[in-house]
C-alpha atoms as a PDB file:
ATOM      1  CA  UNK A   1    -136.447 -52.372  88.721  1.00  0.00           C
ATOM      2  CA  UNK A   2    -139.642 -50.774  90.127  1.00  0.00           C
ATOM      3  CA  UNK A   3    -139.871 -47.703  87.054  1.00  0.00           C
ATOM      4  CA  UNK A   4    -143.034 -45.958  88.771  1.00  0.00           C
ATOM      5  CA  UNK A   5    -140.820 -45.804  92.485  1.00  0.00           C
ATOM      6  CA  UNK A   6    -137.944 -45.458  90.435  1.00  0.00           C
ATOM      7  CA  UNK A   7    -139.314 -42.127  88.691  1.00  0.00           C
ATOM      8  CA  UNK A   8    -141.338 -41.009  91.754  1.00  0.00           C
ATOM      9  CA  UNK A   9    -137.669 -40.505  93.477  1.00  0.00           C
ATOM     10  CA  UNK A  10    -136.347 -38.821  90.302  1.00  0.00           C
ATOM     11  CA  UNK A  11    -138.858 -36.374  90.562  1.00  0.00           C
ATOM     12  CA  UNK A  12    -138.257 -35.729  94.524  1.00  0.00           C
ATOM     13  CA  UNK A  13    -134.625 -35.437  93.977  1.00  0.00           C
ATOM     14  CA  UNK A  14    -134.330 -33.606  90.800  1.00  0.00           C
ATOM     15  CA  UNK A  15    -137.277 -31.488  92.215  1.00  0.00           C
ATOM     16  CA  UNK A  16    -135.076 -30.582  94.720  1.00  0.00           C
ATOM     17  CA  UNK A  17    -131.994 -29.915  93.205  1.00  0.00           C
ATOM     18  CA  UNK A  18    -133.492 -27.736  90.190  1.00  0.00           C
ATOM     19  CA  UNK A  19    -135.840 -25.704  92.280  1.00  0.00           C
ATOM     20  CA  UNK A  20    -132.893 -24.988  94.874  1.00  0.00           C
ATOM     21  CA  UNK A  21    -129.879 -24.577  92.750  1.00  0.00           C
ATOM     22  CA  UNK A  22    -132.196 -22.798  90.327  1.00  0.00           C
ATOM     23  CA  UNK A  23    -133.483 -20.070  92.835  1.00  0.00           C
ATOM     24  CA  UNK A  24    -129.830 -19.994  94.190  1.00  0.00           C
ATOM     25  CA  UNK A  25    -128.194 -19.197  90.794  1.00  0.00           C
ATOM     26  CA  UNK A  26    -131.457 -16.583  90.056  1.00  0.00           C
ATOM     27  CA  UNK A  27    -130.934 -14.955  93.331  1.00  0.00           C
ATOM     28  CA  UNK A  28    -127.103 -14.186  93.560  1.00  0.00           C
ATOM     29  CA  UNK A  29    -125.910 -14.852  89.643  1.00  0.00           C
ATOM     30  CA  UNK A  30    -129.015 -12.930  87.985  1.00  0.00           C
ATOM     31  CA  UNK A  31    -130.994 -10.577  89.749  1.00  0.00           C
ATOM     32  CA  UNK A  32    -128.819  -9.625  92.486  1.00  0.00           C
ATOM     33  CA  UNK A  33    -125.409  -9.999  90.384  1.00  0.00           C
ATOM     34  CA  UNK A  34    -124.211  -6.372  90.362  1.00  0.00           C
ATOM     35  CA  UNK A  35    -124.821  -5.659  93.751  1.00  0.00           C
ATOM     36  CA  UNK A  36    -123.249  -8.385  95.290  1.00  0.00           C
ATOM     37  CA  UNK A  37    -120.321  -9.070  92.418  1.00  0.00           C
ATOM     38  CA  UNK A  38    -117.474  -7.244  95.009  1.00  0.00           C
ATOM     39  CA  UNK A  39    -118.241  -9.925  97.693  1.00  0.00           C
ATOM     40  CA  UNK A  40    -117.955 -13.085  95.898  1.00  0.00           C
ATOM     41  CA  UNK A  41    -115.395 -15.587  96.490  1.00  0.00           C
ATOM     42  CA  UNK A  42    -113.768 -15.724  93.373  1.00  0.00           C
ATOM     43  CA  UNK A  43    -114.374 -12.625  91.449  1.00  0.00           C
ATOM     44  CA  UNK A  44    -114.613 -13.877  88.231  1.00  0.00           C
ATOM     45  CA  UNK A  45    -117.820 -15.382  87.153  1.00  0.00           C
ATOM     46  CA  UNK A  46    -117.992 -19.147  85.565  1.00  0.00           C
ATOM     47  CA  UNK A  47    -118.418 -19.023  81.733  1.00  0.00           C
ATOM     48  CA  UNK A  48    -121.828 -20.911  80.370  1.00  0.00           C
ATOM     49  CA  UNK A  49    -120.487 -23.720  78.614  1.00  0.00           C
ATOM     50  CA  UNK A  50    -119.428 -24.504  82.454  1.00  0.00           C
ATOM     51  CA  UNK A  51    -122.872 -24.305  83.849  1.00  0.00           C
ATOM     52  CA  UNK A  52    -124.050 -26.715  81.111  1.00  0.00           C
ATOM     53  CA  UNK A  53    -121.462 -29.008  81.788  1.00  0.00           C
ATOM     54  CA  UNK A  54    -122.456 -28.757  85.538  1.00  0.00           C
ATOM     55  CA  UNK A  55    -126.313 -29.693  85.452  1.00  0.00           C
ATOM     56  CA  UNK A  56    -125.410 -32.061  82.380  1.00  0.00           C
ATOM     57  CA  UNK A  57    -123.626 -34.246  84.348  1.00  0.00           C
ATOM     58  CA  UNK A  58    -126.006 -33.421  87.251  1.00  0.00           C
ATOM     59  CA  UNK A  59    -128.769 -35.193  85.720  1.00  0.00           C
ATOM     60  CA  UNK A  60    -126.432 -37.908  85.778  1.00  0.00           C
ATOM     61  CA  UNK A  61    -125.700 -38.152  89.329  1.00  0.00           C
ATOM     62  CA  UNK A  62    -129.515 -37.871  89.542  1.00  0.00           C
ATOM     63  CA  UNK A  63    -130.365 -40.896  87.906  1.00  0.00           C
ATOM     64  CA  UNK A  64    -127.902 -43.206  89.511  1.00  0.00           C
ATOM     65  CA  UNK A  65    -128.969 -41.316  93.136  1.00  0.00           C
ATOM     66  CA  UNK A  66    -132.619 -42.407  92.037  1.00  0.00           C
ATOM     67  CA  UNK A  67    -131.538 -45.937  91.291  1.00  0.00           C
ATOM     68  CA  UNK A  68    -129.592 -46.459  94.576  1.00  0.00           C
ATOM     69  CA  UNK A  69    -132.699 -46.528  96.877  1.00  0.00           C
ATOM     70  CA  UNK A  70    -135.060 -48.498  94.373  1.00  0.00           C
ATOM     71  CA  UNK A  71    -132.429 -51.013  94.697  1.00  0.00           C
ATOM     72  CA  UNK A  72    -131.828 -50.979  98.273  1.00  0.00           C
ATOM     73  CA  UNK A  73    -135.394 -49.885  99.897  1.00  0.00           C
ATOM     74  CA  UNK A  74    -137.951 -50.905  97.557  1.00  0.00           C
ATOM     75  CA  UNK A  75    -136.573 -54.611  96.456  1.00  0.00           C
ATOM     76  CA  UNK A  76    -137.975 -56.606  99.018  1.00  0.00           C
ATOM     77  CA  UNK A  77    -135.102 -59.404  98.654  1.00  0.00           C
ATOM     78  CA  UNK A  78    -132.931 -56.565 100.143  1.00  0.00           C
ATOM     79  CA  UNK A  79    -134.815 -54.169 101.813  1.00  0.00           C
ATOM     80  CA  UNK A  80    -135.951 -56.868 104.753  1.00  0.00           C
ATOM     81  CA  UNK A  81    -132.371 -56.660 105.822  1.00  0.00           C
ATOM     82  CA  UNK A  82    -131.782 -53.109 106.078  1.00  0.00           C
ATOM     83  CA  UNK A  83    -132.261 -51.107 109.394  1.00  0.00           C
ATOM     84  CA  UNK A  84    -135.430 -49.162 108.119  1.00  0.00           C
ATOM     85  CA  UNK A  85    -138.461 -49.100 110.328  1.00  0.00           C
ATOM     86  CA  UNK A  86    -142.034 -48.067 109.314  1.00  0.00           C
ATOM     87  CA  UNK A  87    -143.202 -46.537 112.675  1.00  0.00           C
ATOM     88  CA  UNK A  88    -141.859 -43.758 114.333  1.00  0.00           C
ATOM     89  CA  UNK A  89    -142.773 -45.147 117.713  1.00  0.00           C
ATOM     90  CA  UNK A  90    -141.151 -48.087 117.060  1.00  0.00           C
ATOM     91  CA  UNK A  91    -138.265 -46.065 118.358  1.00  0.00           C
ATOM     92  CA  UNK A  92    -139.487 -43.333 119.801  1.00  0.00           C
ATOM     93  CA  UNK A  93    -139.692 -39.768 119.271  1.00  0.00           C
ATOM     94  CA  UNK A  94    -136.906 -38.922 120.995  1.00  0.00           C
ATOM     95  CA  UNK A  95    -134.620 -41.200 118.976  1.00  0.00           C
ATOM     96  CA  UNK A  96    -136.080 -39.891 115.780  1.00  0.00           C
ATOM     97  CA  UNK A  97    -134.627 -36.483 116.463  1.00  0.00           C
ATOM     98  CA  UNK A  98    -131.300 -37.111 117.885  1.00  0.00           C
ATOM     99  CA  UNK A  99    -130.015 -39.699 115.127  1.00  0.00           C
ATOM    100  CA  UNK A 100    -129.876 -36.579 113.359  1.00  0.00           C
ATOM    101  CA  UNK A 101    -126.537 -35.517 114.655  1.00  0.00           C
ATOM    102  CA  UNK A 102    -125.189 -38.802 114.455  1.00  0.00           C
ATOM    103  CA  UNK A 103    -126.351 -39.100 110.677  1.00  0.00           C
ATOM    104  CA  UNK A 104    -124.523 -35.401 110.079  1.00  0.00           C
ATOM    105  CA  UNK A 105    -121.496 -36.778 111.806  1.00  0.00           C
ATOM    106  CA  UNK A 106    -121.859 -40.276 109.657  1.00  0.00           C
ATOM    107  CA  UNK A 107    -122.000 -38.559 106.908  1.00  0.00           C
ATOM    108  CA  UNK A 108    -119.117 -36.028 107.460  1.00  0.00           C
ATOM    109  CA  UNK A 109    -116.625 -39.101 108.133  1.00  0.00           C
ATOM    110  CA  UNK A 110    -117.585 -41.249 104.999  1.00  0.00           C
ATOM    111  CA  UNK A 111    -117.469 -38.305 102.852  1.00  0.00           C
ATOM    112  CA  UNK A 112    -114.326 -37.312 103.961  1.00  0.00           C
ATOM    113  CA  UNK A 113    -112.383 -40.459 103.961  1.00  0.00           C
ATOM    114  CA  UNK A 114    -113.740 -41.003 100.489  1.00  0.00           C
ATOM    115  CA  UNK A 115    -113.300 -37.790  99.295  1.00  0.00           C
ATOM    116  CA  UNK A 116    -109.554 -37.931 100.217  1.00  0.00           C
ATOM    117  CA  UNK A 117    -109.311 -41.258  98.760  1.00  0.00           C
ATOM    118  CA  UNK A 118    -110.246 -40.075  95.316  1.00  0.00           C
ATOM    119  CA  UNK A 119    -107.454 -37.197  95.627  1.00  0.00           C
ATOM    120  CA  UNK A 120    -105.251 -40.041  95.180  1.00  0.00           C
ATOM    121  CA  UNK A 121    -103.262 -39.342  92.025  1.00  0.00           C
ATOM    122  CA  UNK A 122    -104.062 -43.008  90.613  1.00  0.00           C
ATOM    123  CA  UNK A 123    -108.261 -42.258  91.482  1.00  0.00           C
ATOM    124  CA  UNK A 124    -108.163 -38.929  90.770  1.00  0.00           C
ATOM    125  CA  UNK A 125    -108.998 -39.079  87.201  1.00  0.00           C
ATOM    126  CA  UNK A 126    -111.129 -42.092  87.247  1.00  0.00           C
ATOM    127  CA  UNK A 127    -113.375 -40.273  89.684  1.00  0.00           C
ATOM    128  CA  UNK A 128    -113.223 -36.822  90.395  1.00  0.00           C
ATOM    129  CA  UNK A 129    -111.779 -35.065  87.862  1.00  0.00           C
ATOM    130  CA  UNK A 130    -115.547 -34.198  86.502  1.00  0.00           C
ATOM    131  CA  UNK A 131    -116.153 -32.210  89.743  1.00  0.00           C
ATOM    132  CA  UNK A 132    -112.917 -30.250  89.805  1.00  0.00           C
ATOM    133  CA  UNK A 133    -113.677 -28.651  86.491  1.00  0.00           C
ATOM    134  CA  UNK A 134    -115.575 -26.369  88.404  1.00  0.00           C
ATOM    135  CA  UNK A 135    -112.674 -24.340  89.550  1.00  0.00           C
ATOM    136  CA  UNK A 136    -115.229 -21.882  90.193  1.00  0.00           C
ATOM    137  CA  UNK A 137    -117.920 -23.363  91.198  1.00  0.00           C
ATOM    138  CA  UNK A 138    -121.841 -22.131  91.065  1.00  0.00           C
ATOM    139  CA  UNK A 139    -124.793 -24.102  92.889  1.00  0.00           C
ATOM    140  CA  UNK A 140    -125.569 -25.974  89.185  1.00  0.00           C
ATOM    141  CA  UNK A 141    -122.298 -27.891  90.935  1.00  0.00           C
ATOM    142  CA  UNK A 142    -123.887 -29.307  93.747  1.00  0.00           C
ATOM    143  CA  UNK A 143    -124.265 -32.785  92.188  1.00  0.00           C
ATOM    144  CA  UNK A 144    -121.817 -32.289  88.752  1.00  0.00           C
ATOM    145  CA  UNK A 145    -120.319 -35.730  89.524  1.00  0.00           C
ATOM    146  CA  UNK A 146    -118.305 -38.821  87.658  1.00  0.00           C
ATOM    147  CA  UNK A 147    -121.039 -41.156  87.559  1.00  0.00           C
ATOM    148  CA  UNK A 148    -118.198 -43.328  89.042  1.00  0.00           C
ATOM    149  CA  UNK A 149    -118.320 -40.830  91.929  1.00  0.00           C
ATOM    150  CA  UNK A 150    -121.945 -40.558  91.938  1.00  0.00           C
ATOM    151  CA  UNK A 151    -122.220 -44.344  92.721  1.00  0.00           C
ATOM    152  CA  UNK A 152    -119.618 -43.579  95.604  1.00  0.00           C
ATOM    153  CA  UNK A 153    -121.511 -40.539  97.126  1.00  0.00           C
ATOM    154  CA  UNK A 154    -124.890 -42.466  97.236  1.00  0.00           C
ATOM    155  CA  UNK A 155    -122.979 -44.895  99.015  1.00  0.00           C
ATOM    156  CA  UNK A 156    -123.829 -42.893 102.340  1.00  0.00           C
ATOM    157  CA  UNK A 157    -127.547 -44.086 102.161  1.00  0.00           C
ATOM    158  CA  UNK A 158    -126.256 -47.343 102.039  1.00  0.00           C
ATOM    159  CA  UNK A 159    -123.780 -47.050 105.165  1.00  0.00           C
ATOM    160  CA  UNK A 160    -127.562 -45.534 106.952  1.00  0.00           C
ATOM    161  CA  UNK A 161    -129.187 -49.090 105.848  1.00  0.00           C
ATOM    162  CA  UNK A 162    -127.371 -51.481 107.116  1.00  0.00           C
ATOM    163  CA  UNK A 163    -126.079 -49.726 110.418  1.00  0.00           C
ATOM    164  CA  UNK A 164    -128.725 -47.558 112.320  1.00  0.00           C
ATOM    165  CA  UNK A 165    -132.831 -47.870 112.632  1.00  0.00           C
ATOM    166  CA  UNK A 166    -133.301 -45.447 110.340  1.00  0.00           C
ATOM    167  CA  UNK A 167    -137.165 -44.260 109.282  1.00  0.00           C
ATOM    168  CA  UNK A 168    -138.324 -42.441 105.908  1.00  0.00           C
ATOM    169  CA  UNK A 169    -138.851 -39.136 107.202  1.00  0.00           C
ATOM    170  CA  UNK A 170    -134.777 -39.470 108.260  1.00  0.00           C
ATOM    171  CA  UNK A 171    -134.123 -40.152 104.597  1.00  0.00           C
ATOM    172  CA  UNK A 172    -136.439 -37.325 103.549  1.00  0.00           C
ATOM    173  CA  UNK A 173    -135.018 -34.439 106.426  1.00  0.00           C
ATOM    174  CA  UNK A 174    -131.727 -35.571 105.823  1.00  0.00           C
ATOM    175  CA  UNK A 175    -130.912 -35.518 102.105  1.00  0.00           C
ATOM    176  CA  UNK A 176    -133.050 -32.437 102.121  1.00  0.00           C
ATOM    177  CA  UNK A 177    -130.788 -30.501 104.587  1.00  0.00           C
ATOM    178  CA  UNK A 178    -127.526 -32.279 102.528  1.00  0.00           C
ATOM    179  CA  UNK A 179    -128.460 -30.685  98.812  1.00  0.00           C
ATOM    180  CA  UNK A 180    -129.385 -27.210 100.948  1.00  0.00           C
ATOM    181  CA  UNK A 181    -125.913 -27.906 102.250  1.00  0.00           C
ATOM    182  CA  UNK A 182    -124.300 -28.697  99.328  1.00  0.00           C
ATOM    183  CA  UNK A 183    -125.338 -25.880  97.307  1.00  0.00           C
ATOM    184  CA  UNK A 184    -124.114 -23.446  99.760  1.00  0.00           C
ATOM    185  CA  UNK A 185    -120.951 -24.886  99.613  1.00  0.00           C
ATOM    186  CA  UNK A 186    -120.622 -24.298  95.533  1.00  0.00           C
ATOM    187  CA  UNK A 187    -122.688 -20.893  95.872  1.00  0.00           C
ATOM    188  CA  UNK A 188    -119.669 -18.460  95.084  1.00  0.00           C
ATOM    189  CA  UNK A 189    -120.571 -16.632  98.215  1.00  0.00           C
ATOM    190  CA  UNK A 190    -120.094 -16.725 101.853  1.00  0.00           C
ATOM    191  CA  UNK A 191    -123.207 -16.619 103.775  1.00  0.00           C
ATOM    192  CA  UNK A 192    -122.050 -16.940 107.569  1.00  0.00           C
ATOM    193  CA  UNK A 193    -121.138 -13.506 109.088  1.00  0.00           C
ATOM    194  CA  UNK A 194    -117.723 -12.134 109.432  1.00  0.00           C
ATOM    195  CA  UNK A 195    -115.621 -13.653 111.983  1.00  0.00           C
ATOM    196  CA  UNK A 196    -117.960 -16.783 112.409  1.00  0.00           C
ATOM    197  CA  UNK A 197    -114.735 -18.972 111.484  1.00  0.00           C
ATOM    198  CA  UNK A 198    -113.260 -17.753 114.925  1.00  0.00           C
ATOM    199  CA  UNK A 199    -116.146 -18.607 116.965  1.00  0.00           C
ATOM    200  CA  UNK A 200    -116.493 -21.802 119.367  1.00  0.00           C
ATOM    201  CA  UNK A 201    -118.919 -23.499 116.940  1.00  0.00           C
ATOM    202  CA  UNK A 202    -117.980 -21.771 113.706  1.00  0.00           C
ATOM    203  CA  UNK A 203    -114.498 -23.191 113.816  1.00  0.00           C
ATOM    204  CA  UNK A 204    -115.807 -26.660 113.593  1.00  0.00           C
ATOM    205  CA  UNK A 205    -117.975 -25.577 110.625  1.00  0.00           C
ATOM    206  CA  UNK A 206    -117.376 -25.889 106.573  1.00  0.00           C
ATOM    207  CA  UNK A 207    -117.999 -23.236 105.414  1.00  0.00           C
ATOM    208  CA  UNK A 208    -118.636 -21.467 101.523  1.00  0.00           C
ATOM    209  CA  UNK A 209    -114.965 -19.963 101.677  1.00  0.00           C
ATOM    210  CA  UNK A 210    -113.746 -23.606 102.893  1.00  0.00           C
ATOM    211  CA  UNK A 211    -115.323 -25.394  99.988  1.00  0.00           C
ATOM    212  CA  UNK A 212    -114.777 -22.868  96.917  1.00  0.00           C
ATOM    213  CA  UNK A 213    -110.542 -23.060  97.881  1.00  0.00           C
ATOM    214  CA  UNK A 214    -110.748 -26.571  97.769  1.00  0.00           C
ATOM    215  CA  UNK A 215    -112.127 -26.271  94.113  1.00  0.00           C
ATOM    216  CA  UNK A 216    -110.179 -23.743  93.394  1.00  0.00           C
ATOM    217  CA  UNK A 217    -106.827 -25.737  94.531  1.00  0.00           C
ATOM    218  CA  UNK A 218    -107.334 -29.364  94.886  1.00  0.00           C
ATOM    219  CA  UNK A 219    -105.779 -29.531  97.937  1.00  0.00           C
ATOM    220  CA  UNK A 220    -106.832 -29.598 101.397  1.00  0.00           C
ATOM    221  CA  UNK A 221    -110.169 -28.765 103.378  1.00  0.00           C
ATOM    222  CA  UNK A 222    -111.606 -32.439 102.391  1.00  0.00           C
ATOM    223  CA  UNK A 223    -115.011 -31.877 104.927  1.00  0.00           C
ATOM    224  CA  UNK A 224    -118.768 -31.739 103.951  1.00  0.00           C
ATOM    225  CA  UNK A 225    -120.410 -29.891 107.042  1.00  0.00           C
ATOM    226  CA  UNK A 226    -118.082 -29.843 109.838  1.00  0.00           C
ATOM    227  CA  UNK A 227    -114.149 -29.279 109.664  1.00  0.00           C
ATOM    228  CA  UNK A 228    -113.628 -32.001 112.802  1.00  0.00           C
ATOM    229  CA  UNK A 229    -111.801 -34.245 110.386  1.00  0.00           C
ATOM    230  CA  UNK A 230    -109.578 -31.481 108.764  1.00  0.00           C
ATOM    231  CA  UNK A 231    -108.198 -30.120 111.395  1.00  0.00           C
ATOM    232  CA  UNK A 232    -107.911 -33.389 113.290  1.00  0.00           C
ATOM    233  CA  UNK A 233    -105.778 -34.619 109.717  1.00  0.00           C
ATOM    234  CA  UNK A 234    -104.018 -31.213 109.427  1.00  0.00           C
ATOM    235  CA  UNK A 235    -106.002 -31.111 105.780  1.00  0.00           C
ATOM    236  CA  UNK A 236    -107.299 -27.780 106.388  1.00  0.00           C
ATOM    237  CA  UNK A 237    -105.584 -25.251 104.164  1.00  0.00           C
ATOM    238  CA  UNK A 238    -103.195 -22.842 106.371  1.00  0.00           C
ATOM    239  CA  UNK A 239    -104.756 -19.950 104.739  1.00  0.00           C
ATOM    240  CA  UNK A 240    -108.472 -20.807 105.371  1.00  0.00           C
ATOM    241  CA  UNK A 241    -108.622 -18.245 107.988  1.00  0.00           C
ATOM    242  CA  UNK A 242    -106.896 -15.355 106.127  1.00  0.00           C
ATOM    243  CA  UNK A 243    -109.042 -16.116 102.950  1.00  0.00           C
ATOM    244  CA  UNK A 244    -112.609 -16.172 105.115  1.00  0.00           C
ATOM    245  CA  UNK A 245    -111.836 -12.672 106.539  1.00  0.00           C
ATOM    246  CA  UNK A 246    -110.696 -11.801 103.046  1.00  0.00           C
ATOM    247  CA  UNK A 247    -113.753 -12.449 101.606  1.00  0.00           C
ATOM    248  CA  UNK A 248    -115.476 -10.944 104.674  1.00  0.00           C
ATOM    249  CA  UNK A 249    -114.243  -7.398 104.277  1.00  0.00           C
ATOM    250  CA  UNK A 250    -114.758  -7.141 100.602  1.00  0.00           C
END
């Protein structure tokens, strides 16, 4: 293994994840925690020992995430049969910008097939278990995974390698916008404005409320950025809607 790309990634990815997750959990669970304690999800606040278990086994996922694209992008045996390109007009500007959608959709449809698969009582241990300790979940759970389930999430960059021309900069944009993603969905607080879960795009969209009853039930609302697959499976929870405008008028 390449240890200087291998540590270069670390430090992009942790980078990101600490300086995110950490302003997130400043903003809302330090400085602005008394004024904005009657509008979170769950009312109750996590105790510590659950925020240590949450960026302990973050690190975790961290270092397998960094060892996935060492492996895959920077071992020449392997990489010179991927999809990835080195010039972005080798395809165009045009396609640069619109595989973005497609990646989000990608994305959304592995993560949701495997994420139901490891609700699967015989899995469910082996796997996920880790993440569902956070019952009430704060932005330090953004990557608090199994390292069995690590391996499985950074699976997605794989599925990108081997499937579409895919440049860099996609990898860059694209995992950037998934951990801003991702923490809003563990943030404790709903940041969309009230009834945006009745609107013609907001009804396709995952949202904070979505996410945190998931964690707080184990069942239903499976999705990672949209909700096409849970309401196409009839996985979204029956009382999504009730909860969101709950939360709302709090």
């Amino acid at each position: 293994m390449n240890t200087e790309n291998y540590f270069r990634i670390l430090t992009i990815i942790g980078g990101r994840y600490f300086i995110l997750a950490g302003l997130a959990f400043l903003l809302f669970y330090v400085l602005l925690k008394k004024v904005l304690a009657d509008k979170k999800i769950q009312q109750r606040y996590p105790k510590s020992a659950d925020y240590l278990r949450e960026i302990g086994y973050s690190i975790l996922t961290l270092s397998i995430f960094g060892f996935v694209p060492v492996f895959f992008i920077f071992n020449p045996a392997i990489s010179k049969y991927t999809t990835l390109y080195q010039r972005i007009d080798g395809h165009g500007w045009i396609y640069f910008w619109a595989i973005f959608p497609i990646m989000l959709f990608m994305h959304d449809t592995y993560f949701y097939w495997m994420h139901r698969m490891m609700h699967h009582k015989q899995l469910f241990k082996l796997f996920h278990l880790i993440h569902h300790k956070s019952t009430n979940p704060s932005p330090w759970a953004a990557y608090a995974f199994h390292p069995l389930e690590a391996l499985v999430e950074a699976g997605i960059l794989v599925v990108f390698l081997f499937t579409i021309p895919i440049h860099k900069f996609h990898i860059l944009i694209f995992f950037f916008f998934m951990i801003v993603y991702n923490i809003y969905g563990h943030l404790g607080w709903e940041l969309y404005p009230k009834n945006f879960h009745k609107t013609w795009i907001g009804r396709w969209i995952n949202t904070s409320v979505c996410h945190n009853q998931h964690h707080q039930y184990f069942k239903g609302n499976y999705s990672l950025y949209f909700l096409f697959w849970d309401r196409w499976m009839g996985t979204l929870r029956e009382d999504y809607d009730a909860q969101f405008e709950k939360v709302k008028a709090q």
